[in-house]
N, C-alpha and C. Protein backbone atom coordinates (compact mmCIF):
# COMPACT_ATOMS: atom_id res chain seq x y z
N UNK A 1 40.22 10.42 85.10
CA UNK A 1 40.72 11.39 86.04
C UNK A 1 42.03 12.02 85.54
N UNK A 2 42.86 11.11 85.19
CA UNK A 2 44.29 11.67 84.30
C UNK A 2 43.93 12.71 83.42
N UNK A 3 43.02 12.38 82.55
CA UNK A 3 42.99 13.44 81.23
C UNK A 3 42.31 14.61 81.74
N UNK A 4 41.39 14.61 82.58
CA UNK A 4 40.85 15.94 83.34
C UNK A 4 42.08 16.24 83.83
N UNK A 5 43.04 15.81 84.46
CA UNK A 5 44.68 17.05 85.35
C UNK A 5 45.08 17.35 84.33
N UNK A 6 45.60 16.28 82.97
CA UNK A 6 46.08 16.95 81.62
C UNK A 6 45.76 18.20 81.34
N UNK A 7 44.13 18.26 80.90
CA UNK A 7 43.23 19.19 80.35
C UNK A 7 43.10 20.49 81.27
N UNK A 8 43.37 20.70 82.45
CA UNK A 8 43.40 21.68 83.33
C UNK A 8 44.88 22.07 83.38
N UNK A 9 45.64 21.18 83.57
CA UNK A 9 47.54 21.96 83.21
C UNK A 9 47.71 22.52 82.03
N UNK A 10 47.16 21.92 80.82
CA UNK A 10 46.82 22.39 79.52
C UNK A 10 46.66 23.62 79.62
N UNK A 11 45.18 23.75 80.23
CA UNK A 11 44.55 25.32 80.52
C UNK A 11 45.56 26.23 80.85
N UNK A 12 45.88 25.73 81.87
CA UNK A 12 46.65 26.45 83.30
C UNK A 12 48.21 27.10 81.69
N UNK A 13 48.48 26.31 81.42
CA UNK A 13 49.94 26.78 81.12
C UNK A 13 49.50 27.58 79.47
N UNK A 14 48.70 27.30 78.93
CA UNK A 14 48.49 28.05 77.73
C UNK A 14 47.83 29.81 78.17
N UNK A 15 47.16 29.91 79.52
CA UNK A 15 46.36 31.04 80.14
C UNK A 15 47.77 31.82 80.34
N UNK A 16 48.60 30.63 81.26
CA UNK A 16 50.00 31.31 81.63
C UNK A 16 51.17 32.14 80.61
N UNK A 17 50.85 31.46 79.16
CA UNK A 17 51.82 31.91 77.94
C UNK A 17 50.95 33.23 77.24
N UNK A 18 49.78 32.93 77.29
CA UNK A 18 49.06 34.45 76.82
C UNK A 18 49.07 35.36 77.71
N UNK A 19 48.92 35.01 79.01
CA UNK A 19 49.21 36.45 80.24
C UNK A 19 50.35 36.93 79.82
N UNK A 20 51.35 36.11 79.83
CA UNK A 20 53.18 36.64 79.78
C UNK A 20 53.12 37.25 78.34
N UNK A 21 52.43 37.24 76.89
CA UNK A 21 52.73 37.99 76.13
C UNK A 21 52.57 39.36 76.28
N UNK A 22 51.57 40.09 76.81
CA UNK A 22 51.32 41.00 77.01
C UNK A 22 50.62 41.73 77.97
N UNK A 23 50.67 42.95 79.00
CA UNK A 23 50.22 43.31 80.13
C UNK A 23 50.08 44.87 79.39
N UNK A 24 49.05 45.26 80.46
CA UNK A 24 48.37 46.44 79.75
C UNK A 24 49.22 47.19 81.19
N UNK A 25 49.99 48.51 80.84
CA UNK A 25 50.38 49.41 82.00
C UNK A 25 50.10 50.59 81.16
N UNK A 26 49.42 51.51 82.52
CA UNK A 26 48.95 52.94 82.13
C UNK A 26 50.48 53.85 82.48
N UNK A 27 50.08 55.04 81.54
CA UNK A 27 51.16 56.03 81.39
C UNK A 27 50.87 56.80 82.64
N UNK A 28 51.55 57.16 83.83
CA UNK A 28 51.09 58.06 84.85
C UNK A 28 50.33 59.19 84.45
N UNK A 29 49.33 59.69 85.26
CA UNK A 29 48.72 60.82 84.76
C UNK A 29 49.09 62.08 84.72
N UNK A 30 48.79 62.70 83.89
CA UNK A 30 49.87 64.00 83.91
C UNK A 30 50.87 64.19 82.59
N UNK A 31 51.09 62.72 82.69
CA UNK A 31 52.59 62.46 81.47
C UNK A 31 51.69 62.17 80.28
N UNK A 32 52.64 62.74 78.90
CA UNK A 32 51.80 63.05 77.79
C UNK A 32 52.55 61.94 77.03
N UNK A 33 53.90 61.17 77.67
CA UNK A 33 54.79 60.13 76.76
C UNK A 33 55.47 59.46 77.49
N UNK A 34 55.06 57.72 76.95
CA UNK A 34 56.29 57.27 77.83
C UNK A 34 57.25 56.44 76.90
N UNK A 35 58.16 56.26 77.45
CA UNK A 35 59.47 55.76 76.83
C UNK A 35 60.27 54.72 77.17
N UNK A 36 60.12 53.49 76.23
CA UNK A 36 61.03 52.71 76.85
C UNK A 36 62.17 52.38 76.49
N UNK A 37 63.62 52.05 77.20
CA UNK A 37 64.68 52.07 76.82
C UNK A 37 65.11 50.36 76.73
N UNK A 38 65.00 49.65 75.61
CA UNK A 38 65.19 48.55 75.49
C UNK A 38 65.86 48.11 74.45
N UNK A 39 66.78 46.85 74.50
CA UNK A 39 67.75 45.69 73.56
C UNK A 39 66.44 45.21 72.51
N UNK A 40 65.53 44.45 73.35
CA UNK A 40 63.90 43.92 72.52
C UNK A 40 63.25 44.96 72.91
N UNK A 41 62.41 44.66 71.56
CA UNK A 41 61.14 45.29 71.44
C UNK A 41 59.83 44.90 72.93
N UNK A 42 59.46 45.88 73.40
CA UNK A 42 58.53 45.58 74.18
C UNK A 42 56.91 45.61 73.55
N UNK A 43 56.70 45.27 72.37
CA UNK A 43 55.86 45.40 71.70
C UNK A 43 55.52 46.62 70.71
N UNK A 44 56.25 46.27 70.04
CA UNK A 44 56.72 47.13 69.24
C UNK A 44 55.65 47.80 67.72
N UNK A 45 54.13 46.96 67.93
CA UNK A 45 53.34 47.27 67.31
C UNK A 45 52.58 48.31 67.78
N UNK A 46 52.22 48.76 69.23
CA UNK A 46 51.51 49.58 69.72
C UNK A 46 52.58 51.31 69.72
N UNK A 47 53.78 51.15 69.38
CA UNK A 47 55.19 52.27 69.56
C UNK A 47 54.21 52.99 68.31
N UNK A 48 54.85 54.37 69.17
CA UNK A 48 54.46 55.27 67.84
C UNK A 48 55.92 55.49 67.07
N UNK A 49 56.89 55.44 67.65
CA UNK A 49 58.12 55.47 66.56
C UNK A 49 59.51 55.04 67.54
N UNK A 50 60.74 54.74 67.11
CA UNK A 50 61.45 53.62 67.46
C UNK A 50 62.86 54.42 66.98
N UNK A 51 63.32 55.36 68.42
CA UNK A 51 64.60 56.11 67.86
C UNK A 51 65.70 54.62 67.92
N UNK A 52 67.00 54.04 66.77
CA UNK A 52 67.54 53.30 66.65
C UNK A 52 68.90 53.49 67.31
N UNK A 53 69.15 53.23 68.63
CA UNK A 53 70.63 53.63 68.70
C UNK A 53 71.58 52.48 68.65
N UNK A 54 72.80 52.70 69.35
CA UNK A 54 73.70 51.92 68.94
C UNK A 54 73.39 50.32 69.45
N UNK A 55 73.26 50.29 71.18
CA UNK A 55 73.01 49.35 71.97
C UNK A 55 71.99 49.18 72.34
N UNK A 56 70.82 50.06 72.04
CA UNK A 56 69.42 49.80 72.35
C UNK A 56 68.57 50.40 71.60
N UNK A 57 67.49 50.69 72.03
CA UNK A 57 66.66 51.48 71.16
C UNK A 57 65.48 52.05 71.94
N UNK A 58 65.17 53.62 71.73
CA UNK A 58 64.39 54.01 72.76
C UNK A 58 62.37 54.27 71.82
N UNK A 59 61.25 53.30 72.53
CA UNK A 59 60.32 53.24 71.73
C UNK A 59 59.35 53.88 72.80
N UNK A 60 58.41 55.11 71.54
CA UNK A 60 57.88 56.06 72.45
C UNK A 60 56.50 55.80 72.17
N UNK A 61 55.46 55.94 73.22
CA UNK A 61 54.36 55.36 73.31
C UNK A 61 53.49 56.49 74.17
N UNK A 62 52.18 56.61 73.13
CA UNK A 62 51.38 57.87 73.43
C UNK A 62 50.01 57.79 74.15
N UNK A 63 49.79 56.69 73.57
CA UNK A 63 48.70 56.25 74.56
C UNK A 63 48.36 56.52 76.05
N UNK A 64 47.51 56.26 76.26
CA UNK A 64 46.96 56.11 77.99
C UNK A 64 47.23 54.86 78.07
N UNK A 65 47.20 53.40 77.59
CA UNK A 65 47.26 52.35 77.94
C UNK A 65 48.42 51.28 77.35
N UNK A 66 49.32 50.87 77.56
CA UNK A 66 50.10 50.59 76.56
C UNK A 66 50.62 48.90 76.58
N UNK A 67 50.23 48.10 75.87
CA UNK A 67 50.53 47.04 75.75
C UNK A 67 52.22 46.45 75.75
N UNK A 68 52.79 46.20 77.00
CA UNK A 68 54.06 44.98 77.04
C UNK A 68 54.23 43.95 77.53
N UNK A 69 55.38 43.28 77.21
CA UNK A 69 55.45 41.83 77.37
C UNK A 69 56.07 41.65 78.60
N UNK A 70 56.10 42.74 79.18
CA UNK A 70 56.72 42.30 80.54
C UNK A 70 56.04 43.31 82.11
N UNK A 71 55.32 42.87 82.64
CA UNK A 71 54.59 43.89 83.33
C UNK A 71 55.40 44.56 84.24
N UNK A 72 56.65 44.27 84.81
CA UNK A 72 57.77 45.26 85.58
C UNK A 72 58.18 45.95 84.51
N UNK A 73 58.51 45.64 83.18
CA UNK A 73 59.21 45.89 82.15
C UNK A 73 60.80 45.33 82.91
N UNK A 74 61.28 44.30 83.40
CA UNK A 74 62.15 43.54 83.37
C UNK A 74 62.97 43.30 82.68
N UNK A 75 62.80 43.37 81.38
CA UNK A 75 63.63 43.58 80.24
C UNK A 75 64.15 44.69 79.55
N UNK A 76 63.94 45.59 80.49
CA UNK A 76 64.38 47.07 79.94
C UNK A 76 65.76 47.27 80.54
N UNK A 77 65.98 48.60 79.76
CA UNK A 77 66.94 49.60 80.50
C UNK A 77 66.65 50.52 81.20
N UNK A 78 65.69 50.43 81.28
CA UNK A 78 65.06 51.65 81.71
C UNK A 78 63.87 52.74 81.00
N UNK A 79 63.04 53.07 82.04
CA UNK A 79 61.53 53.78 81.53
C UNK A 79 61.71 55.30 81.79
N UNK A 80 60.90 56.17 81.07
CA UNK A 80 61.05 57.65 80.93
C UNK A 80 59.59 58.02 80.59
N UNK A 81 59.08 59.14 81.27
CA UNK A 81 57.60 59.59 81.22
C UNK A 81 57.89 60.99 80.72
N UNK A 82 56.98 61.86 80.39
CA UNK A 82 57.49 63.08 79.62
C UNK A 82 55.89 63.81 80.08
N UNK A 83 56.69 64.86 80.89
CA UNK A 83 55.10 65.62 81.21
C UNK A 83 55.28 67.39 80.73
N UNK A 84 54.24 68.21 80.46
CA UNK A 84 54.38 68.96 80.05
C UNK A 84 55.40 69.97 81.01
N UNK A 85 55.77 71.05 80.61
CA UNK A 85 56.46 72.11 81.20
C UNK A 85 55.44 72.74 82.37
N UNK A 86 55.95 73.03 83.35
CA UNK A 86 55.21 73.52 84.07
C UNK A 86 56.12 73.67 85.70
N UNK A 87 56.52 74.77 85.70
CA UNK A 87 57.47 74.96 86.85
C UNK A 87 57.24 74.73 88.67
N UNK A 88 55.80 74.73 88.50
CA UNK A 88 55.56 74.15 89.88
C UNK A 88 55.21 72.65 90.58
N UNK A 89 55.23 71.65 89.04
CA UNK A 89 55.24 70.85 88.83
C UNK A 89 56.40 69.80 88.94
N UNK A 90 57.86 70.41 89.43
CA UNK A 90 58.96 69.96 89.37
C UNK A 90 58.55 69.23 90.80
N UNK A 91 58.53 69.65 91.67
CA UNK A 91 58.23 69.75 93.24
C UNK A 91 56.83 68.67 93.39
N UNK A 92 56.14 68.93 92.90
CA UNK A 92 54.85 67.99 93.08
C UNK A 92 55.47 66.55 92.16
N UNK A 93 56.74 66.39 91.29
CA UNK A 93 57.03 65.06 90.61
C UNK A 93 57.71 64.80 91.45
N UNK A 94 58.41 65.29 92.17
CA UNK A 94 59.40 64.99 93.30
C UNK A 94 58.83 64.36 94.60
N UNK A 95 57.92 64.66 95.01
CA UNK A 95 56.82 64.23 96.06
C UNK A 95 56.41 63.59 95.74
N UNK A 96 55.37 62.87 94.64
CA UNK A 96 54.93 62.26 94.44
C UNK A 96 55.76 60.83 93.70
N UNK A 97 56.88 61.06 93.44
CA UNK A 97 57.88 59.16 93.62
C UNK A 97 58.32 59.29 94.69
N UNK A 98 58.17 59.86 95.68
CA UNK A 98 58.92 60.00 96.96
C UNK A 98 60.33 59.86 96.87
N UNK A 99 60.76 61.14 95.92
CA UNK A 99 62.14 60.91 95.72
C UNK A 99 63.17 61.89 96.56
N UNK A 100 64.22 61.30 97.27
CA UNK A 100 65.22 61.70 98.12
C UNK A 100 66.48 62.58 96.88
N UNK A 101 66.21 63.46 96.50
CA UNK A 101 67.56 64.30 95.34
C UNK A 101 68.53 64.57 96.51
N UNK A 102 69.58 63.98 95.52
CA UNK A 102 71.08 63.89 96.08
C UNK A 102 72.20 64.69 95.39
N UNK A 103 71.60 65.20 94.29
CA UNK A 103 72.75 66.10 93.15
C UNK A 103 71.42 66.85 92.60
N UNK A 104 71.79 67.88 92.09
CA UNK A 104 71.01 68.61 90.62
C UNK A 104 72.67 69.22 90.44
N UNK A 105 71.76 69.63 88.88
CA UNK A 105 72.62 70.13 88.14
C UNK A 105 72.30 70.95 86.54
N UNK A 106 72.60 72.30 86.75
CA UNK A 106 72.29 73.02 85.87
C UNK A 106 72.56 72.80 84.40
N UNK A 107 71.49 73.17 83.81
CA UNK A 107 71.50 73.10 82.15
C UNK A 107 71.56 74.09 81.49
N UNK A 108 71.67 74.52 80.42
CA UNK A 108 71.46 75.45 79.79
C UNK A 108 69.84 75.73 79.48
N UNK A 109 69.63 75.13 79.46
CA UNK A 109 67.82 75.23 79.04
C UNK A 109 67.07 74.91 80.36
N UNK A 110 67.69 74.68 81.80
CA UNK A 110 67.00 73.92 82.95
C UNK A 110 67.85 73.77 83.96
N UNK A 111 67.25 72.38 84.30
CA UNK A 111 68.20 71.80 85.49
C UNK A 111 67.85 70.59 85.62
N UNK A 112 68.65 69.16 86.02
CA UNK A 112 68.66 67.78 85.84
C UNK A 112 68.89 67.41 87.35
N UNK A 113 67.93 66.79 87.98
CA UNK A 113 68.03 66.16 89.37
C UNK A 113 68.26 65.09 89.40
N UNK A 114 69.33 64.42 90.38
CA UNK A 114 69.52 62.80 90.10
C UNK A 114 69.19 62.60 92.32
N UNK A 115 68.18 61.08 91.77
CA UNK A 115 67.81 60.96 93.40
C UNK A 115 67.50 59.58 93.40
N UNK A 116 67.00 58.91 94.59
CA UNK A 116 66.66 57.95 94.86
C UNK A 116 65.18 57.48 95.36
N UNK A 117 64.73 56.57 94.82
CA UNK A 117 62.73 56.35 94.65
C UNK A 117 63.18 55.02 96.01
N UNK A 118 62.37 54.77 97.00
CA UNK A 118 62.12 53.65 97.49
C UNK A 118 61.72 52.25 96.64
N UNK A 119 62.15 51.04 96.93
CA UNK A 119 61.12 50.57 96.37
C UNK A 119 61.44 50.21 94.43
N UNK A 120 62.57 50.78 93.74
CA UNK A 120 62.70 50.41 92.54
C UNK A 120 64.16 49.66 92.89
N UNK A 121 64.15 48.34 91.48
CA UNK A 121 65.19 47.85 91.74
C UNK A 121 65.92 47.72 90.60
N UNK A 122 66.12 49.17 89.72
CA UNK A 122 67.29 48.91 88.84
C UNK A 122 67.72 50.39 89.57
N UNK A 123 69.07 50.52 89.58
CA UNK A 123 70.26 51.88 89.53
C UNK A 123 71.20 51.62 89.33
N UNK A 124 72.15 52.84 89.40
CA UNK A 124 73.26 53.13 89.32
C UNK A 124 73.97 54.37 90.09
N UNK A 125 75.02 54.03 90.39
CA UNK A 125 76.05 54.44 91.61
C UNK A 125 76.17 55.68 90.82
N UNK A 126 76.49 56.83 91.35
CA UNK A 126 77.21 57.76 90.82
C UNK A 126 77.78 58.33 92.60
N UNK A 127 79.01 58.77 92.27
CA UNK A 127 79.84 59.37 93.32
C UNK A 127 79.42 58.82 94.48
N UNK A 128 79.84 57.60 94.72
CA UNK A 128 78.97 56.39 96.09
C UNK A 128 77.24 56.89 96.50
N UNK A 129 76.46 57.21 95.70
CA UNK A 129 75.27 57.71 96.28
C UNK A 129 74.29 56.56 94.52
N UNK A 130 73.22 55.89 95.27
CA UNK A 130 72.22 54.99 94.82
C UNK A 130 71.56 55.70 93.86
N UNK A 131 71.31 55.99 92.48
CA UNK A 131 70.28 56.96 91.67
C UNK A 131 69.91 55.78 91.10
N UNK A 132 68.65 56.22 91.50
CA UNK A 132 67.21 55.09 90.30
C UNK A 132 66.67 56.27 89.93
N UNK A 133 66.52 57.23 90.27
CA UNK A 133 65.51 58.40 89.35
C UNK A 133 66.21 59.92 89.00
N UNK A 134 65.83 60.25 87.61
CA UNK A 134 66.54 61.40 87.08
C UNK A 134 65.62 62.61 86.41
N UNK A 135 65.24 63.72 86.90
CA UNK A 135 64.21 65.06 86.56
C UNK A 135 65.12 65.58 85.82
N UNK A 136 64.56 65.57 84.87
CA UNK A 136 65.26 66.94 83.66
C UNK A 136 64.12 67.82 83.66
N UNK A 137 64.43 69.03 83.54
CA UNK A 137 63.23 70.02 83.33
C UNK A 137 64.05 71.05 82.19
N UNK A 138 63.48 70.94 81.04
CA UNK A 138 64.31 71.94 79.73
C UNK A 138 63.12 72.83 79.93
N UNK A 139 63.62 73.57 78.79
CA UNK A 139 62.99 74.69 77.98
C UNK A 139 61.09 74.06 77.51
N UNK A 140 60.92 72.65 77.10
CA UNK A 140 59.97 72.41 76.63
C UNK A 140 58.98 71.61 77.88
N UNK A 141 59.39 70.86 78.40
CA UNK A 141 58.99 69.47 79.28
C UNK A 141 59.72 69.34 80.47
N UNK A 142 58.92 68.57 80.91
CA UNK A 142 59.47 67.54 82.24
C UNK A 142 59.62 65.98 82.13
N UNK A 143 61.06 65.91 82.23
CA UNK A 143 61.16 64.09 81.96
C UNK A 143 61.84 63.44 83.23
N UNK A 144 60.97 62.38 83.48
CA UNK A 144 61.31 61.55 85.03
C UNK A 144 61.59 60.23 84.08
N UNK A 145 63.10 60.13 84.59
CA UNK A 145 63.81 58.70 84.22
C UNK A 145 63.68 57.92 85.37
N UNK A 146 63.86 56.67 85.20
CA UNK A 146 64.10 55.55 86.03
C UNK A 146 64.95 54.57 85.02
N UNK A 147 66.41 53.99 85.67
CA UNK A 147 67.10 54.80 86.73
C UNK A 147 67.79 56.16 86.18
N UNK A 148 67.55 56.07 84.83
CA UNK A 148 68.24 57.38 83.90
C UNK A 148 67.51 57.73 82.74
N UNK A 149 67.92 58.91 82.65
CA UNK A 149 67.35 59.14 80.70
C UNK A 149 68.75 58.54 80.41
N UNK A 150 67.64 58.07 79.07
CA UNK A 150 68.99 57.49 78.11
C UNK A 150 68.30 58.53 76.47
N UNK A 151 69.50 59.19 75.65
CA UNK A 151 68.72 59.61 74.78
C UNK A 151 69.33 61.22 75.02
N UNK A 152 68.73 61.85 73.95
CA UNK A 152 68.98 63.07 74.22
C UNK A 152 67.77 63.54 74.91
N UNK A 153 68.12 65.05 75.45
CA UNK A 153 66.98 65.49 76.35
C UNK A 153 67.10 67.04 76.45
């Protein structure tokens, strides 16, 4: 009877170390790139390329399906989706994270919205107001940060 509980905790915790290596999360639809802003690699074999910065490193991933080691991505700094240009599309990304914008702010090429998503639990304070989510809309694209772009844009 002992070696059968062995042989099933066995199971149980080796099932448990291969789940935790890797989780399959889809890129929202719509978005042509996603981006993660991380210290580690979140699996860094499936990245199509790996901008190097000082304190982190941002790895961009093209796929529809994308293999990491952390299914919140918990270990990030933060995630970034990249959808094509499309001006009526600002408004339908906005609705659809159910995001509350508390600032925009003009660009030269656009305009950069900083707001708040229900429901996510990384941000940062700016001028006493909660931002987990950030719309850039340039000249080329649409990029939805959580809680920020990090990177140029």
């Amino acid at each position: 009877m002992r070696s059968i509980a062995v042989y099933i905790l066995g199971i149980t915790f080796i099932s448990l170390i291969l789940l935790g290596l890797s989780y399959r999360v889809s890129i929202p639809e719509g978005a042509v790139e996603m981006q993660i802003y991380s210290c580690a690699s979140p699996l860094k074999e499936e990245c199509s390329f790996v901008d190097e910065m000082t304190n982190f490193n941002i790895y961009h991933y093209y796929g529809k399906m994308v293999g990491i080691k952390d299914e919140r991505l918990d270990n990030t700094l933060g995630v970034a989706y990249i959808y094509p240009k499309d001006d009526k599309r600002i408004d339908e990304l906005i609705d659809k994270f159910s995001a509350k914008i508390h600032y925009s702010q003009s660009l030269e090429d656009g305009v950069t919205y900083y707001g708040y998503c229900k429901g996510l639990d990384k941000s940062v304070e700016i001028d006493g107001k909660e931002i987990n989510i950030q719309i850039v809309s340039n000249k080329d694209n649409i990029i939805v940060g959580f809680p920020l772009i990090m990177g140029s844009y």
